[in-house]
N, C-alpha and C. Protein backbone atom coordinates (compact mmCIF):
# COMPACT_ATOMS: atom_id res chain seq x y z
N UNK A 1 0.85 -1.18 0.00
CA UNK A 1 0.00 0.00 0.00
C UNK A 1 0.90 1.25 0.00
N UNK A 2 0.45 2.00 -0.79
CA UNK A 2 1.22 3.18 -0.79
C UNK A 2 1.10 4.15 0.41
N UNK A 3 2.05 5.08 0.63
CA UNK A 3 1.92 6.06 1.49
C UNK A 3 1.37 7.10 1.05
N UNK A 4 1.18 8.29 2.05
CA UNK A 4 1.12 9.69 2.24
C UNK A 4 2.07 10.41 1.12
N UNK A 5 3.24 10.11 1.47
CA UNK A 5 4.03 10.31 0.90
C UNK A 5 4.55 9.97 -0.71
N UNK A 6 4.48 9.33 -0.67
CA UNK A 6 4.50 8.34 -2.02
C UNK A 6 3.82 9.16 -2.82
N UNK A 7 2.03 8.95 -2.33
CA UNK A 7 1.55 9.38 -3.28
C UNK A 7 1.63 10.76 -4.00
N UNK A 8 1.88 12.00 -3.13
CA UNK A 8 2.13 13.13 -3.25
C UNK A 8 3.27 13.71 -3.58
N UNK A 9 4.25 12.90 -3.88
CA UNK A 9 5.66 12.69 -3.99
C UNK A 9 5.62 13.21 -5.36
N UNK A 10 5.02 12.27 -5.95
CA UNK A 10 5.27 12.31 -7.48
C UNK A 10 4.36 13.11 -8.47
N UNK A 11 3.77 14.41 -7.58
CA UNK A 11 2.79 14.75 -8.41
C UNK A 11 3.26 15.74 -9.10
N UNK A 12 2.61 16.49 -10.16
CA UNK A 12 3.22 17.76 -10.72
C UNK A 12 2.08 18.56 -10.81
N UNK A 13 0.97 18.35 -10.79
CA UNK A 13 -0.45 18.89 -11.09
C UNK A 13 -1.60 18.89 -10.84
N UNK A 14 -2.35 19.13 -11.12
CA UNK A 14 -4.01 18.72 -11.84
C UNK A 14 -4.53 18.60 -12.66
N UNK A 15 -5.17 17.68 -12.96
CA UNK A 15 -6.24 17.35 -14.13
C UNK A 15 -7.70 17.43 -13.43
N UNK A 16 -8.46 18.24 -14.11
CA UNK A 16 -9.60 18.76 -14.12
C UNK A 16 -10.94 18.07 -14.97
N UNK A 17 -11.91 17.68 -14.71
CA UNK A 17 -13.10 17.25 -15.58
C UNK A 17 -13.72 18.19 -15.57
N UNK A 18 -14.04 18.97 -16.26
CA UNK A 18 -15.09 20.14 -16.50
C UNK A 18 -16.98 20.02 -15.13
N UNK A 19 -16.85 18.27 -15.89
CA UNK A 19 -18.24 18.12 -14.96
C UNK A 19 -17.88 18.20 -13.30
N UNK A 20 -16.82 17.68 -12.97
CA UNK A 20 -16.71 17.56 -11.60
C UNK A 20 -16.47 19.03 -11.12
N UNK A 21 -15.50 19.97 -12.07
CA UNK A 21 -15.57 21.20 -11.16
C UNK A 21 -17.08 21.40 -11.08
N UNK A 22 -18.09 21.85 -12.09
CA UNK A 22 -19.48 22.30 -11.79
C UNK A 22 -20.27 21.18 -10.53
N UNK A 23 -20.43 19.92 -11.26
CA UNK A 23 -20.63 19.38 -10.07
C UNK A 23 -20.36 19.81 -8.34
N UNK A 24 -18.71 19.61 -8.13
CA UNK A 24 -18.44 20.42 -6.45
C UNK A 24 -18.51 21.60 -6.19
N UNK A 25 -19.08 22.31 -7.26
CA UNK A 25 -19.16 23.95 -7.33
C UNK A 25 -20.82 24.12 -6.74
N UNK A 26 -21.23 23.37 -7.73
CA UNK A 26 -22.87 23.81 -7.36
C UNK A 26 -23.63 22.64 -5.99
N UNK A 27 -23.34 21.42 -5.67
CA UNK A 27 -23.50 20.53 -5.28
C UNK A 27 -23.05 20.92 -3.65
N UNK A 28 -21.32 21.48 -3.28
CA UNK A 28 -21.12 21.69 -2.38
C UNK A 28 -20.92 22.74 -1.82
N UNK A 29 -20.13 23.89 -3.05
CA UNK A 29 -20.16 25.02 -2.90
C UNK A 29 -18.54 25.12 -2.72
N UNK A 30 -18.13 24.25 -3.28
CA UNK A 30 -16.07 24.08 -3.44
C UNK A 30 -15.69 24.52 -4.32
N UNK A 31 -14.89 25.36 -4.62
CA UNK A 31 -14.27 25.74 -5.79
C UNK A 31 -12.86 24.94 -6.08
N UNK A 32 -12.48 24.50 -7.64
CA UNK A 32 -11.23 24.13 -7.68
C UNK A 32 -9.99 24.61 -7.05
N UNK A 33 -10.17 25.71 -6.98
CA UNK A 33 -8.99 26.49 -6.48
C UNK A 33 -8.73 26.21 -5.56
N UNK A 34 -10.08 26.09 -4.46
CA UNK A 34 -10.07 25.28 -2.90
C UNK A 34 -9.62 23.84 -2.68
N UNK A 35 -9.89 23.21 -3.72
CA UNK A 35 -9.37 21.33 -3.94
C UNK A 35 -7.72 21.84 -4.33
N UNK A 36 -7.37 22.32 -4.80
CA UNK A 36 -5.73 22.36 -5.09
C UNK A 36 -5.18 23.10 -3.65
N UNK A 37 -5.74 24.03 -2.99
CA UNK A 37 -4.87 24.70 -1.95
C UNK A 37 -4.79 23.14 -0.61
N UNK A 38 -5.86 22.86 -0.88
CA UNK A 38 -6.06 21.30 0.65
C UNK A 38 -4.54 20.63 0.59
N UNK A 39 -4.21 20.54 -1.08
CA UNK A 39 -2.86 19.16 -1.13
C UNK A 39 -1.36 20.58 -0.64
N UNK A 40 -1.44 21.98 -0.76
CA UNK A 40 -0.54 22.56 -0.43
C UNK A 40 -0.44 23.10 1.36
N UNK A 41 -1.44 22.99 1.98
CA UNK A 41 -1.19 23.07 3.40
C UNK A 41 -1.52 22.52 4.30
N UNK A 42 -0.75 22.46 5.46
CA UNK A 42 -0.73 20.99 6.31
C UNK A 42 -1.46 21.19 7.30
N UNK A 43 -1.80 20.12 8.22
CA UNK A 43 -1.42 19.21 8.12
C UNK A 43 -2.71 18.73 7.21
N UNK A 44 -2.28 17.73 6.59
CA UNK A 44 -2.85 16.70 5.58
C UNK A 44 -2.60 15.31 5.88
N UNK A 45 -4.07 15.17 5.51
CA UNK A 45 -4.39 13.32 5.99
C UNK A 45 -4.57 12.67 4.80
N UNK A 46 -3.88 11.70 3.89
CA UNK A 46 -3.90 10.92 3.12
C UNK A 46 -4.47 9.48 3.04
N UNK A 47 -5.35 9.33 2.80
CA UNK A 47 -5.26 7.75 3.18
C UNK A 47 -6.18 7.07 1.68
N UNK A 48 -5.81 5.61 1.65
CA UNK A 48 -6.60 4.93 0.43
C UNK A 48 -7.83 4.73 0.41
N UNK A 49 -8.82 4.86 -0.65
CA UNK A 49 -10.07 4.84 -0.20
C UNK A 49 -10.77 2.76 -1.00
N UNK A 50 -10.15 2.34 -0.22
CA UNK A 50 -10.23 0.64 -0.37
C UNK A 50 -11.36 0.81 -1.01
N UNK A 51 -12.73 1.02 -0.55
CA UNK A 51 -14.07 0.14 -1.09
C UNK A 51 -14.36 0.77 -2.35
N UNK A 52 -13.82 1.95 -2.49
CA UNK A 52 -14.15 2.62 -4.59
C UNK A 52 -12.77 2.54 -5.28
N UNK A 53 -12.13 1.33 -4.80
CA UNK A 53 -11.01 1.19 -5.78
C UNK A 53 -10.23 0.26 -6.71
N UNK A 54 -12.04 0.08 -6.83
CA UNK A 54 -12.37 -0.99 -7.94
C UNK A 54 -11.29 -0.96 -9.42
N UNK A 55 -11.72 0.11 -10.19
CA UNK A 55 -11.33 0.00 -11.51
C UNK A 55 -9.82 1.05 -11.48
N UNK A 56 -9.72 1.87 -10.60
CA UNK A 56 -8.55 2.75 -10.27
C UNK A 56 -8.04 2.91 -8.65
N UNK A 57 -7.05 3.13 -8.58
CA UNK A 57 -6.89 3.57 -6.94
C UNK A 57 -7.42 5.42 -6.58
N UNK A 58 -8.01 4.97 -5.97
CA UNK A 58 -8.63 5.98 -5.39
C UNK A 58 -8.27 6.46 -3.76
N UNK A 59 -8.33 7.68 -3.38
CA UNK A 59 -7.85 7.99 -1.87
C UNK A 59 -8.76 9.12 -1.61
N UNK A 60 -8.07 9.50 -0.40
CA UNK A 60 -9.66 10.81 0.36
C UNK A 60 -8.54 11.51 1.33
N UNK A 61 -8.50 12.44 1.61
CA UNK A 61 -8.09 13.55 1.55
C UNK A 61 -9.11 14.67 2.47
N UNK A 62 -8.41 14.56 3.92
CA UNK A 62 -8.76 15.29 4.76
C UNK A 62 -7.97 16.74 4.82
N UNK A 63 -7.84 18.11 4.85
CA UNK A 63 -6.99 19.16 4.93
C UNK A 63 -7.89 20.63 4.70
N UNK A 64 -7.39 21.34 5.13
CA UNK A 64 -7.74 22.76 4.95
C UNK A 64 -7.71 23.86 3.88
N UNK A 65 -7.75 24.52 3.16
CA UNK A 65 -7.98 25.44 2.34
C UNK A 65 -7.11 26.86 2.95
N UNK A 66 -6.77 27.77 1.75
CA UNK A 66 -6.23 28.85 2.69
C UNK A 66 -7.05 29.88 3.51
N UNK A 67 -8.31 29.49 3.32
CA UNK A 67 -9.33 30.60 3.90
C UNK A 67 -10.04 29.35 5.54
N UNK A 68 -8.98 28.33 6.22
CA UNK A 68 -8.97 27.89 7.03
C UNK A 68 -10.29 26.80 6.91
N UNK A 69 -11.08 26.58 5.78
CA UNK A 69 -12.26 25.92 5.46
C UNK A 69 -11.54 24.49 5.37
N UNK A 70 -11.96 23.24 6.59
CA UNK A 70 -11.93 21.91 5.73
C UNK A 70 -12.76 21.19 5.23
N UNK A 71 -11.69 20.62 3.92
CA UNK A 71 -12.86 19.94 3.04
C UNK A 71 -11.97 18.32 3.02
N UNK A 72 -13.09 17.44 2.77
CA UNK A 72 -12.46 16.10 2.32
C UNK A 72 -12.87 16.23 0.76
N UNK A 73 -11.75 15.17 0.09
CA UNK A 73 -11.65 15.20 -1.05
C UNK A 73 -11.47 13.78 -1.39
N UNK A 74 -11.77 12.98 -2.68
CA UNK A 74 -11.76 11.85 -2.98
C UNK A 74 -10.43 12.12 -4.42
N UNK A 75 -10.15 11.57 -4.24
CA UNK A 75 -8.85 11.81 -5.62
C UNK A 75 -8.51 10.52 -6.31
N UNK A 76 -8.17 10.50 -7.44
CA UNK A 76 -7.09 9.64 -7.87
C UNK A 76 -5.67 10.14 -8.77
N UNK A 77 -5.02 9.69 -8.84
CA UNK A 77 -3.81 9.96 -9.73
C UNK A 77 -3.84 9.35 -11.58
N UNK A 78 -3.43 10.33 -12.02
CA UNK A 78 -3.40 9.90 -13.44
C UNK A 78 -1.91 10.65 -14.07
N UNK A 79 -1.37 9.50 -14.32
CA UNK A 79 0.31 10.07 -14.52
C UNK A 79 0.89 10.64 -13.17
N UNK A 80 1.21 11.87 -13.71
CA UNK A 80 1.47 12.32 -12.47
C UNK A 80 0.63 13.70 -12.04
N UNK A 81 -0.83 13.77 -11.94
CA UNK A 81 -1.16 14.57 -11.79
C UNK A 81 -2.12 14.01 -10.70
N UNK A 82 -2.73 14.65 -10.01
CA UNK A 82 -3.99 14.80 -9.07
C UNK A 82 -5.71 15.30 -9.83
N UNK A 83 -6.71 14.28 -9.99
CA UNK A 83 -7.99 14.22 -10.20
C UNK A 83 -8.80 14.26 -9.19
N UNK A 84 -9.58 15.28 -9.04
CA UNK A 84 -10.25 15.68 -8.08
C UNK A 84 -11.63 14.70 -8.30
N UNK A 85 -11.91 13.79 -7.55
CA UNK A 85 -13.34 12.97 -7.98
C UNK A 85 -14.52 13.91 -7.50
N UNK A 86 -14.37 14.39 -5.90
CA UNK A 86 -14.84 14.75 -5.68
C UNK A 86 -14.93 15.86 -4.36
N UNK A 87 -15.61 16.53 -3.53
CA UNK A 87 -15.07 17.68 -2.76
C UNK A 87 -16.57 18.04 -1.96
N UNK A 88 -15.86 18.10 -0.59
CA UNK A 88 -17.12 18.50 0.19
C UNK A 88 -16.93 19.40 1.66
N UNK A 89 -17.50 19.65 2.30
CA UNK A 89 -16.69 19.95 3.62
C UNK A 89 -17.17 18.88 4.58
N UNK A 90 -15.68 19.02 5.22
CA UNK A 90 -15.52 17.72 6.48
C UNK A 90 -17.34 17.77 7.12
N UNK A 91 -17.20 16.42 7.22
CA UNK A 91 -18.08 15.99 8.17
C UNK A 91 -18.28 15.77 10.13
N UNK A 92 -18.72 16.57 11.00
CA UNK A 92 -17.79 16.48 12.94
C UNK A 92 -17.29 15.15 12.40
N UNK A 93 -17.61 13.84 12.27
CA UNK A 93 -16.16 12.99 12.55
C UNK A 93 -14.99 13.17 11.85
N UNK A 94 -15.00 13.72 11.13
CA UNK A 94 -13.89 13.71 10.10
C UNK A 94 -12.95 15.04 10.78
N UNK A 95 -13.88 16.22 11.07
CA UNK A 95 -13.28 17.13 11.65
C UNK A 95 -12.62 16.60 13.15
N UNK A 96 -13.58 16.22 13.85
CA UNK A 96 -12.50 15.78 15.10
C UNK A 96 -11.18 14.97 14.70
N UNK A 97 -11.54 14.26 13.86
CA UNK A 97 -10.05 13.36 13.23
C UNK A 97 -8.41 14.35 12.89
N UNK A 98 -9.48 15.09 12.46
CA UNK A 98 -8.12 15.67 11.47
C UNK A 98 -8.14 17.25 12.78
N UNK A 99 -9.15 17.69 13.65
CA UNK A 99 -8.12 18.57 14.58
C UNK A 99 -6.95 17.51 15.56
N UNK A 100 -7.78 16.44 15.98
CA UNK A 100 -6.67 15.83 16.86
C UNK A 100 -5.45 15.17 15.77
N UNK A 101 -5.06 15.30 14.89
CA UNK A 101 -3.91 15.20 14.33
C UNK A 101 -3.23 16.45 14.24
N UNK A 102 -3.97 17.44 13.78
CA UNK A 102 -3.51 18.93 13.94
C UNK A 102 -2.91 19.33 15.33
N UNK A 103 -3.33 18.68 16.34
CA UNK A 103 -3.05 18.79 17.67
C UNK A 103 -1.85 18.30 18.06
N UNK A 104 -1.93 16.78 17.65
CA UNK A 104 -0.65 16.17 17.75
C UNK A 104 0.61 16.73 16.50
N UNK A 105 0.42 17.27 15.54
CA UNK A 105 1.73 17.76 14.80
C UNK A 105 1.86 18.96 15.16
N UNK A 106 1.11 19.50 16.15
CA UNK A 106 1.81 21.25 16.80
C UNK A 106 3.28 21.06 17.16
N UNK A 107 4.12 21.89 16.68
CA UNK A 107 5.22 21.49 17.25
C UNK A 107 5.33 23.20 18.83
C-alpha cells in the first residue's frame, strides 16, 4: 500500500473534468482552487479509499484550504497529476479526526 508520501511525492499537477468542477461547485459550494490549496497546506491526511477502488486507486483527503475551510476530497492519480473525484466539507467525525492530528503535529 502506498503512502502519504508516495503518493504526493510524485505529483506535478491537476487534471480537471469540467463536470466535476461544476458538479463540487454547485453541489457543495467548493471551488477548484479550494481542492488544489487542501494538497498545499498541512497538516494533511492521506489515506486509500479501499471500497471505490475498484477499476482505479482511489484515496480521500482530509486538509484545509487557505481561507482555514476543511474539506475532504476523494482523488485519484493519473500520470502524475492529481484528479479531483470529488469535494465537500468535512463531516464532525472527520473534523474531530483531522483537529486531533492537527493537535498532535503542533510542534
Amino acid at each position: 500500500m502506498q503512502n502519504q508520501i508516495e503518493i504526493l511525492s510524485r505529483i506535478e499537477g491537476f487534471e480537471w473534468d469540467e463536470a466535476n468542477i461544476e458538479k463540487n461547485c454547485i453541489k457543495h459550494r467548493v471551488s477548484y482552487v479550494e481542492c488544489e490549496e487542501v494538497f498545499f497546506n498541512r497538516p494533511i491526511v492521506v489515506k486509500r479509499d479501499d471500497p471505490h477502488s475498484k477499476l482505479e486507486n482511489r484515496f480521500f483527503v482530509l486538509g484545509r484550504t487557505d481561507s482555514e475551510r476543511l474539506l475532504f476530497l476523494v482523488f485519484t492519480s493519473r500520470g502524475n497529476k492529481i484528479r479531483v473525484i470529488s469535494a465537500r466539507d468535512m463531516n464532525k467525525k472527520e473534523r474531530k479526526i483531522y483537529e486531533q492530528i492537527e493537535k498532535d503535529t503542533r510542534v
